[in-house]
N, C-alpha and C. Protein backbone atom coordinates (compact mmCIF):
# COMPACT_ATOMS: atom_id res chain seq x y z
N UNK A 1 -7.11 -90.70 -37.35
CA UNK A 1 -6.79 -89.31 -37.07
C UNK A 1 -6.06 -89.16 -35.74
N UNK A 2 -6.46 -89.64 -34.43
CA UNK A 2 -6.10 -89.95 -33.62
C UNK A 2 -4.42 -90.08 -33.73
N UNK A 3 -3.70 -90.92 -34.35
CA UNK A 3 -2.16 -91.20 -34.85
C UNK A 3 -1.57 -90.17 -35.43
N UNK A 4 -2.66 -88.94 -36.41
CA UNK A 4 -2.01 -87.71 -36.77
C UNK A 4 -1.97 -86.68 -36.01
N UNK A 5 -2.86 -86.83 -34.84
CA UNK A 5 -2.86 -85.87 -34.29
C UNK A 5 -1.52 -85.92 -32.79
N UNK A 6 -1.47 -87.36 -32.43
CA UNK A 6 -0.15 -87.35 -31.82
C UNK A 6 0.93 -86.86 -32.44
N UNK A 7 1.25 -87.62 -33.68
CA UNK A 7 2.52 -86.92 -34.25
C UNK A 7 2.88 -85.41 -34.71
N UNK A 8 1.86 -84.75 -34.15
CA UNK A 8 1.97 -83.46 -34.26
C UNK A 8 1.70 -82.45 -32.78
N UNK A 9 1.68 -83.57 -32.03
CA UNK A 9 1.96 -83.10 -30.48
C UNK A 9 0.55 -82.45 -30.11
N UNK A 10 -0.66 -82.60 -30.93
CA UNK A 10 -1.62 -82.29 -30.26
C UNK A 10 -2.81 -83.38 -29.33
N UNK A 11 -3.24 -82.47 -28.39
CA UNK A 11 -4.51 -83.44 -27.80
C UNK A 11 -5.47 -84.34 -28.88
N UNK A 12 -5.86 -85.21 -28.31
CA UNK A 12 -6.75 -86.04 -29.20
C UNK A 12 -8.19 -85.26 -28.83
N UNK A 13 -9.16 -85.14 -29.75
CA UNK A 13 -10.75 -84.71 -28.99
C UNK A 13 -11.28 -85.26 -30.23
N UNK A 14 -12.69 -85.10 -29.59
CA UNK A 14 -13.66 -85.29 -30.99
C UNK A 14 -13.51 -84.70 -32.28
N UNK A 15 -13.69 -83.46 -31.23
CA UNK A 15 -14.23 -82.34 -32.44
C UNK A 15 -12.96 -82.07 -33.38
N UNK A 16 -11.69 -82.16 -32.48
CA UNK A 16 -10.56 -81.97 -33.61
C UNK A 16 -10.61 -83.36 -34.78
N UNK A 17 -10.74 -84.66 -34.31
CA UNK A 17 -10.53 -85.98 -34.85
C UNK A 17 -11.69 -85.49 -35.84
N UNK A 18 -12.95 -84.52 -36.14
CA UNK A 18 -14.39 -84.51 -37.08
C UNK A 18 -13.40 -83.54 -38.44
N UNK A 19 -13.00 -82.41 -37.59
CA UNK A 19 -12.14 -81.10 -38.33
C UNK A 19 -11.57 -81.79 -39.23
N UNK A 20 -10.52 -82.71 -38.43
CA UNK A 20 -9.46 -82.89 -39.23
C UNK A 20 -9.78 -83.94 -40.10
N UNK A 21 -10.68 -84.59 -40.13
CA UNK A 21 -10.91 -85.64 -41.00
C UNK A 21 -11.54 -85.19 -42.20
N UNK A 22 -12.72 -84.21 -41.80
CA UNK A 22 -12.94 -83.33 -43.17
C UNK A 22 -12.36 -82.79 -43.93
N UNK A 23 -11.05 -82.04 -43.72
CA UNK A 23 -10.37 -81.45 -44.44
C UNK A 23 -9.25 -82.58 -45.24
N UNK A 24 -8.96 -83.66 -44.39
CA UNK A 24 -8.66 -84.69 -44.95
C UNK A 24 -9.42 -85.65 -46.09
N UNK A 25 -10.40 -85.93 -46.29
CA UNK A 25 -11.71 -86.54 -46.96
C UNK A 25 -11.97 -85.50 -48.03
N UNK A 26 -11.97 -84.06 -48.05
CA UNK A 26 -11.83 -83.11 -49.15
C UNK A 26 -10.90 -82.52 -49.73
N UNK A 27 -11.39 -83.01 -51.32
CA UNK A 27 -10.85 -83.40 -52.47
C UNK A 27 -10.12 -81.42 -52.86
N UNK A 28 -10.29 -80.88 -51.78
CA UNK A 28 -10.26 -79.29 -52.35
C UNK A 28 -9.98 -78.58 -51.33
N UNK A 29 -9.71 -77.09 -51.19
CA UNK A 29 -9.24 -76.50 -49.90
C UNK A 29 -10.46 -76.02 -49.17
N UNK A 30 -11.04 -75.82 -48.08
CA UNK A 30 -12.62 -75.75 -47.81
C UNK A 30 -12.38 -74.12 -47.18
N UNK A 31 -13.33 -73.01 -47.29
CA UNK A 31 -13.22 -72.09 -46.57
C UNK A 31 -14.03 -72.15 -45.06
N UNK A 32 -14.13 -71.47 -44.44
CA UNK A 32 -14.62 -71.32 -43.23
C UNK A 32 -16.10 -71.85 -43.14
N UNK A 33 -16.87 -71.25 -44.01
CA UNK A 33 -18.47 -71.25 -43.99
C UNK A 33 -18.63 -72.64 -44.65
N UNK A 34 -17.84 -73.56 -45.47
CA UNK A 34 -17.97 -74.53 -45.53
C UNK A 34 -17.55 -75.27 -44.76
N UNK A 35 -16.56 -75.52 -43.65
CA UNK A 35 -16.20 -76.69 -42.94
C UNK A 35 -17.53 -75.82 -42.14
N UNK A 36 -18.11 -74.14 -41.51
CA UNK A 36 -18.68 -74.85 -40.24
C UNK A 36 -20.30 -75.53 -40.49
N UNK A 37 -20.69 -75.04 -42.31
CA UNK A 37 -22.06 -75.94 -42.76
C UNK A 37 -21.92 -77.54 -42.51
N UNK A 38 -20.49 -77.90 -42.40
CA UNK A 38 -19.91 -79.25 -42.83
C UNK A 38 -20.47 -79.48 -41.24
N UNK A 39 -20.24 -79.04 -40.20
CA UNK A 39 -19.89 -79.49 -38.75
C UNK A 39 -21.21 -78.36 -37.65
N UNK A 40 -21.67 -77.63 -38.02
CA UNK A 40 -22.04 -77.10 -37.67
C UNK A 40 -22.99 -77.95 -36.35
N UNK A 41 -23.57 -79.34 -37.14
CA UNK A 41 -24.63 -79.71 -35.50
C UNK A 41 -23.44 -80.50 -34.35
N UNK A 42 -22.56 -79.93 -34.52
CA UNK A 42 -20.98 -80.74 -33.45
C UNK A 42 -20.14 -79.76 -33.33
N UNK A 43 -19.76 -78.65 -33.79
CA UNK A 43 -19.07 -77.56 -33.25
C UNK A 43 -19.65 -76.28 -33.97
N UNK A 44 -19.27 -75.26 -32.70
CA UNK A 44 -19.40 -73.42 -33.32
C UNK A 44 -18.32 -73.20 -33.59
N UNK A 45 -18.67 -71.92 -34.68
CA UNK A 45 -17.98 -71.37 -35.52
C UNK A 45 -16.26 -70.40 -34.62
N UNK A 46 -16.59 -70.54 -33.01
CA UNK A 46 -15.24 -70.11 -32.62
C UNK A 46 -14.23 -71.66 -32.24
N UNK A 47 -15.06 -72.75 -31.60
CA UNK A 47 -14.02 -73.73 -31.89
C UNK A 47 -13.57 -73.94 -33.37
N UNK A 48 -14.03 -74.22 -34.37
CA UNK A 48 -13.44 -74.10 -35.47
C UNK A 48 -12.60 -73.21 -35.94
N UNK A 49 -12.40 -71.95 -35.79
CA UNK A 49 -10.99 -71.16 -35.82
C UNK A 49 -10.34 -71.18 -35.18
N UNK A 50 -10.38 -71.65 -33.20
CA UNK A 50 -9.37 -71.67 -32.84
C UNK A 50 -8.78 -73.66 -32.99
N UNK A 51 -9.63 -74.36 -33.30
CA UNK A 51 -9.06 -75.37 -33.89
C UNK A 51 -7.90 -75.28 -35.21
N UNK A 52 -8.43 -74.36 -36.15
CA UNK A 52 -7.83 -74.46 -37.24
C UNK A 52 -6.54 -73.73 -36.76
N UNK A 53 -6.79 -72.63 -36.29
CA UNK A 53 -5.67 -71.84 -36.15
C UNK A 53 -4.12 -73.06 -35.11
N UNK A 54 -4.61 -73.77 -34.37
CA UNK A 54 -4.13 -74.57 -34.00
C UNK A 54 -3.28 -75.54 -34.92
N UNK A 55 -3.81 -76.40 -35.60
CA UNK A 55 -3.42 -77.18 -37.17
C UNK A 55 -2.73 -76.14 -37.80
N UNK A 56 -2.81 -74.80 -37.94
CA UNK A 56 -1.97 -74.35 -39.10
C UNK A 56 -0.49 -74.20 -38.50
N UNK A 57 -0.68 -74.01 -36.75
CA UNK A 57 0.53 -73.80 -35.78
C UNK A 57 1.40 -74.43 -35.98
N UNK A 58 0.62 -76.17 -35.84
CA UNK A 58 1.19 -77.05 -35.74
C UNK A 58 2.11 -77.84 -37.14
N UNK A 59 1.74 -77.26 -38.09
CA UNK A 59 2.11 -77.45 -39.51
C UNK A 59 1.07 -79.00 -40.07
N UNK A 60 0.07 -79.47 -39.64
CA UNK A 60 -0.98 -80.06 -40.01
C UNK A 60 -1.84 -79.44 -40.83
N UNK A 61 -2.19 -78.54 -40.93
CA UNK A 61 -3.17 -77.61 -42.23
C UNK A 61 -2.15 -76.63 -43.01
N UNK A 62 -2.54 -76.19 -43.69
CA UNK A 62 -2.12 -75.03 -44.69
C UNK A 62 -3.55 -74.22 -44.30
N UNK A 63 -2.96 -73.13 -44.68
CA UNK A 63 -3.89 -71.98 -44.85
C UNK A 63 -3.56 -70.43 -46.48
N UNK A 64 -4.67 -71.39 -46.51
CA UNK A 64 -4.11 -69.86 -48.16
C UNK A 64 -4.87 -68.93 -48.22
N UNK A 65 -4.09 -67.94 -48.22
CA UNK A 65 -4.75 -66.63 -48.42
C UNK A 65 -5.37 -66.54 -50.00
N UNK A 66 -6.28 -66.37 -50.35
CA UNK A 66 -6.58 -66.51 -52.27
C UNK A 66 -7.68 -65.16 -52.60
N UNK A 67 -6.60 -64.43 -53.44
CA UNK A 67 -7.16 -62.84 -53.70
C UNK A 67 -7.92 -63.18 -54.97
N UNK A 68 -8.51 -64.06 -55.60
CA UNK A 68 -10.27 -63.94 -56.10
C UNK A 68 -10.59 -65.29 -56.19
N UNK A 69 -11.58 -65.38 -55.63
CA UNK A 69 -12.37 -64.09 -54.70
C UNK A 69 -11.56 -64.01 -53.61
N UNK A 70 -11.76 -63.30 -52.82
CA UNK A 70 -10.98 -62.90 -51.49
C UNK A 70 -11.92 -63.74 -50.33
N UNK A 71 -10.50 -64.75 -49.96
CA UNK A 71 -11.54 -65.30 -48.92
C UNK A 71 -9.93 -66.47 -48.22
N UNK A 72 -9.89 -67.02 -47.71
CA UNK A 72 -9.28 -68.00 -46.89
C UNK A 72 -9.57 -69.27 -46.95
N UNK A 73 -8.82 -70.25 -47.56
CA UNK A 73 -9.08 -71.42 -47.35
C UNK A 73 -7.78 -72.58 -46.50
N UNK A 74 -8.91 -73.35 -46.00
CA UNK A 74 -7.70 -74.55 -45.32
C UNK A 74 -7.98 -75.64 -45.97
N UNK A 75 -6.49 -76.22 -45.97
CA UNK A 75 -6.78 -77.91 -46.58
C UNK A 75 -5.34 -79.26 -45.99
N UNK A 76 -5.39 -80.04 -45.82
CA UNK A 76 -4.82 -81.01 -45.06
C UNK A 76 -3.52 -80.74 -45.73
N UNK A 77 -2.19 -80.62 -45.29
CA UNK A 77 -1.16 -80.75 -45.77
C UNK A 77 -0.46 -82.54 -46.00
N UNK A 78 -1.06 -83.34 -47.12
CA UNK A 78 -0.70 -84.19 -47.52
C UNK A 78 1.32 -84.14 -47.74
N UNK A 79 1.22 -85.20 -47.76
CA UNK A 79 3.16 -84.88 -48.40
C UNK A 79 3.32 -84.62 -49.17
N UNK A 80 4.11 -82.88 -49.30
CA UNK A 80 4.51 -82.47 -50.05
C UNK A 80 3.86 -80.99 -50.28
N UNK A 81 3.74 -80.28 -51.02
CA UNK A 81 2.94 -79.18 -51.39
C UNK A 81 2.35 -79.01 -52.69
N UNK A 82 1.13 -78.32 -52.34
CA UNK A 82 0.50 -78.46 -53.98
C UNK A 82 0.17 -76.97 -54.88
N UNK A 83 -0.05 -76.82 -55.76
CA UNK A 83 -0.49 -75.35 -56.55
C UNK A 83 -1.94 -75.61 -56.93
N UNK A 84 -2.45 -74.64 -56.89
CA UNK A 84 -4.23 -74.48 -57.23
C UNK A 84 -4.43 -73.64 -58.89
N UNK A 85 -5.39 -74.43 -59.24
CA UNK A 85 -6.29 -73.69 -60.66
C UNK A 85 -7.55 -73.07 -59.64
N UNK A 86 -7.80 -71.79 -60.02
CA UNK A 86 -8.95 -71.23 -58.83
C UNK A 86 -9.56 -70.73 -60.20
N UNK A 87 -11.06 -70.66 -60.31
CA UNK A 87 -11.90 -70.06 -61.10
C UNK A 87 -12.15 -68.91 -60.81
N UNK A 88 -12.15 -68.06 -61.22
CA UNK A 88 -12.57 -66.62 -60.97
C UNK A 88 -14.19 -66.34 -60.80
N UNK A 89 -14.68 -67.69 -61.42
CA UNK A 89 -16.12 -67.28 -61.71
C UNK A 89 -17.05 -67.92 -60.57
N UNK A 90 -16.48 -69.16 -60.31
CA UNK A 90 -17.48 -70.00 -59.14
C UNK A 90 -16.37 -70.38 -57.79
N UNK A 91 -14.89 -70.17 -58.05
CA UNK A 91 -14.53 -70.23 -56.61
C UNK A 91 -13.61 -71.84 -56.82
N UNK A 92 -14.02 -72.58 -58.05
CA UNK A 92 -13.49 -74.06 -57.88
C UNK A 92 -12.14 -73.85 -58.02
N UNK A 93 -11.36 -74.84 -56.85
CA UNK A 93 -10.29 -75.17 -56.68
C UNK A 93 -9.99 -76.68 -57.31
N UNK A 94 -8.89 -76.19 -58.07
CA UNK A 94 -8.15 -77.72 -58.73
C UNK A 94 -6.98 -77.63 -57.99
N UNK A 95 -6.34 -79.19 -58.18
CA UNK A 95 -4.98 -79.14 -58.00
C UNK A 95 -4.34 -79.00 -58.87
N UNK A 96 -3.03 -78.66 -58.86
CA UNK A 96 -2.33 -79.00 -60.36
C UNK A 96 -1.17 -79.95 -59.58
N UNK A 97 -0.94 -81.04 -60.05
CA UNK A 97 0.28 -82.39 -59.90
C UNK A 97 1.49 -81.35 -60.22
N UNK A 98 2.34 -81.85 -58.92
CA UNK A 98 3.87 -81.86 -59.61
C UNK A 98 4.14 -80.44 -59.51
N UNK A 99 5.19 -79.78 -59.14
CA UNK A 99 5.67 -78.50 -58.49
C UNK A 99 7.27 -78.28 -59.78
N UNK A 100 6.81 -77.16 -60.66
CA UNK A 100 7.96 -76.77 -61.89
C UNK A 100 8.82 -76.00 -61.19
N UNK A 101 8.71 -75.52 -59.68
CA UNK A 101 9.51 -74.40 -59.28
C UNK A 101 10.67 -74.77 -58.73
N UNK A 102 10.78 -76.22 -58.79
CA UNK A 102 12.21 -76.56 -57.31
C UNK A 102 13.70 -76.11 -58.18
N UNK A 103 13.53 -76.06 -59.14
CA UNK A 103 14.54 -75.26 -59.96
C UNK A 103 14.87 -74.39 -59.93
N UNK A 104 14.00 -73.67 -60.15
CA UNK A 104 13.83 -72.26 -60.14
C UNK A 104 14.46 -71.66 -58.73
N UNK A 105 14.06 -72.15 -57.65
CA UNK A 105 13.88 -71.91 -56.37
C UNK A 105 15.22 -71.64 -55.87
N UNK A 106 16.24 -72.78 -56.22
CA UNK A 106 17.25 -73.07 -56.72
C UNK A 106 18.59 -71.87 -56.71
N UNK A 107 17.84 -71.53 -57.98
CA UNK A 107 18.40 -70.27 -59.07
C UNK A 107 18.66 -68.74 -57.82
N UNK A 108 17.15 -68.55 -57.59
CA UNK A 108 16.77 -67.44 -56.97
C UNK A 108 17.93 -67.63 -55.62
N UNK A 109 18.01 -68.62 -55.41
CA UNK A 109 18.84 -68.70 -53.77
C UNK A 109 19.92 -68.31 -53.87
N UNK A 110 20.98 -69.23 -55.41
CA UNK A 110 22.39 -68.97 -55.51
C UNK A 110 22.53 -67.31 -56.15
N UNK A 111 21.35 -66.66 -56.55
CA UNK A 111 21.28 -65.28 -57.28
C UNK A 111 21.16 -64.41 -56.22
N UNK A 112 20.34 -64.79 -54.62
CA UNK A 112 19.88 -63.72 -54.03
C UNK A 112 20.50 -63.58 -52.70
N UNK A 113 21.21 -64.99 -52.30
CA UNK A 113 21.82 -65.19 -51.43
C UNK A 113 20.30 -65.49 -49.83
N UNK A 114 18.65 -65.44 -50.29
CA UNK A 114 17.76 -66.09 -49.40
C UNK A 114 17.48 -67.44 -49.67
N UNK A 115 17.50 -68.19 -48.33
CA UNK A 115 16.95 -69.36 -48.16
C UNK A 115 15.39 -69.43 -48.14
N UNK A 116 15.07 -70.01 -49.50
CA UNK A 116 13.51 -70.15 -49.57
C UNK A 116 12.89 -70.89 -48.82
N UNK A 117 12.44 -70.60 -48.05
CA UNK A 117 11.36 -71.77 -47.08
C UNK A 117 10.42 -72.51 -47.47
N UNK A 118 9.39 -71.65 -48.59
CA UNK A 118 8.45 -72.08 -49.02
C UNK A 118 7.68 -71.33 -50.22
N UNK A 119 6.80 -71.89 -50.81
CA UNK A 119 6.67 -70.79 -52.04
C UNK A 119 4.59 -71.19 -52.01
N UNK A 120 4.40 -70.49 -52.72
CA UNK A 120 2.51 -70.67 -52.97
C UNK A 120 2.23 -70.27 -54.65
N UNK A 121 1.64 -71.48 -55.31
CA UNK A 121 1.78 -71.09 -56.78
C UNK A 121 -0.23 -70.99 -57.09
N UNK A 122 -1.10 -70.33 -57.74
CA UNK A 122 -1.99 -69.88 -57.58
C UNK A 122 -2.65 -69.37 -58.89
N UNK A 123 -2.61 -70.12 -60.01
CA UNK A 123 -3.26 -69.50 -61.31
C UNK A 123 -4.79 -69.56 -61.40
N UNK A 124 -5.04 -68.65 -61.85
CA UNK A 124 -6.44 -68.31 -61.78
C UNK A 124 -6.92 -67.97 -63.41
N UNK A 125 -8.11 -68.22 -63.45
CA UNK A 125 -9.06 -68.31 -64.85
C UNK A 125 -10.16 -68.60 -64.57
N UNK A 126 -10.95 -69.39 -65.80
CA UNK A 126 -12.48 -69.84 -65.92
C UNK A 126 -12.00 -71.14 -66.16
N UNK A 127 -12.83 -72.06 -65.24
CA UNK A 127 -13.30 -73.15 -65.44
C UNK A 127 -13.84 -73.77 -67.14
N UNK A 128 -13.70 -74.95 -67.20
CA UNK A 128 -14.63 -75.57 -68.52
C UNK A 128 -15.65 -75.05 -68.29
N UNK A 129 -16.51 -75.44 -67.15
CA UNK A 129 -18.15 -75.47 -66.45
C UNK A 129 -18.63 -74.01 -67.18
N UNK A 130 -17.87 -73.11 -66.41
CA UNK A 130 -18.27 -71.59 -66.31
C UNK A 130 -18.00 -70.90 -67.69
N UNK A 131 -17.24 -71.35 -68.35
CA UNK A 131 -16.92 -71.36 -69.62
C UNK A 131 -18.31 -71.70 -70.38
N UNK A 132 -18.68 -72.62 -70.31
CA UNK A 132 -19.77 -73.01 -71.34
C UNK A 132 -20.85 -72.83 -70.64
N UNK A 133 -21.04 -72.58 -69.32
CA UNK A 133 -22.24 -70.90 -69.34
C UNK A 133 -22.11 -69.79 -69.83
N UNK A 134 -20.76 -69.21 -69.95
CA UNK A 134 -20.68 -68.18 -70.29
C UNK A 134 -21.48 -68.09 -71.60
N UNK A 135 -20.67 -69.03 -72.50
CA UNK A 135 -20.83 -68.96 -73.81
C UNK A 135 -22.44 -69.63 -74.31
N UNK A 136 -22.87 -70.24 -73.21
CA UNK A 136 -24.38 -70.24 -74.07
C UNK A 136 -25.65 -69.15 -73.48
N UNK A 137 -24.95 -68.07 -72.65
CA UNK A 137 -25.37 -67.11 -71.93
C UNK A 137 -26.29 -66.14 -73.45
């Protein structure tokens, strides 16, 4: 962590090298109340936002805004960018592989005359899981 955190021009510390490794090590985007259950006996809940808020500065985290449920999550910006399956019912975040929009993106630019910077793709439903509670409910 130490090596990512130079190449992004920040100080090395503990507590950032714990942050950032968690969000790195998880398989999913984590919200607030989970990284600070995650860290809680090694940092409070204001170093952890102004840590994060730091990483998102620096273009090391993402931060998604996700309207259901309504809540904020961060997750390591691996190479490249990714789109989420979000459950409506329990909150689980999937990834989905592979981005259909660079085409598209494309289109919209030579049609609108804006340079797209960046885009956030975000489908939402029921899970298998929640699904077959539902249905043996």
């Amino acid at each position: 962590m130490r090596e990512e955190l130079k190449n992004h021009k920040i100080k090395y510390t503990k507590q950032r090298d714990e942050l950032l490794s968690l969000l790195k090590e998880s398989n999913q985007p984590l919200t607030i109340n989970q990284i600070f259950e995650s860290l809680k006996s090694t940092l409070d809940l204001s170093t952890i936002y102004r840590t994060l808020d730091l990483f998102v500065e620096k273009g090391l985290v993402s931060k998604l805004l996700v309207s259901e449920p309504d809540q904020t999550v961060y997750e390591f910006k691996h190479h490249g960018h990714k789109h989420h399956l979000i459950c409506t019912e329990c909150g689980l975040f999937q990834i989905i592989e592979g981005c259909p929009l660079h085409n598209y993106e494309d289109r919209v630019e030579e049609s609108t005359g804006f340079i797209i910077a960046r885009h956030q793709l975000e489908l939402y439903g029921i899970c298998p899981a929640c699904q077959l509670l539902m249905a043996n409910a």
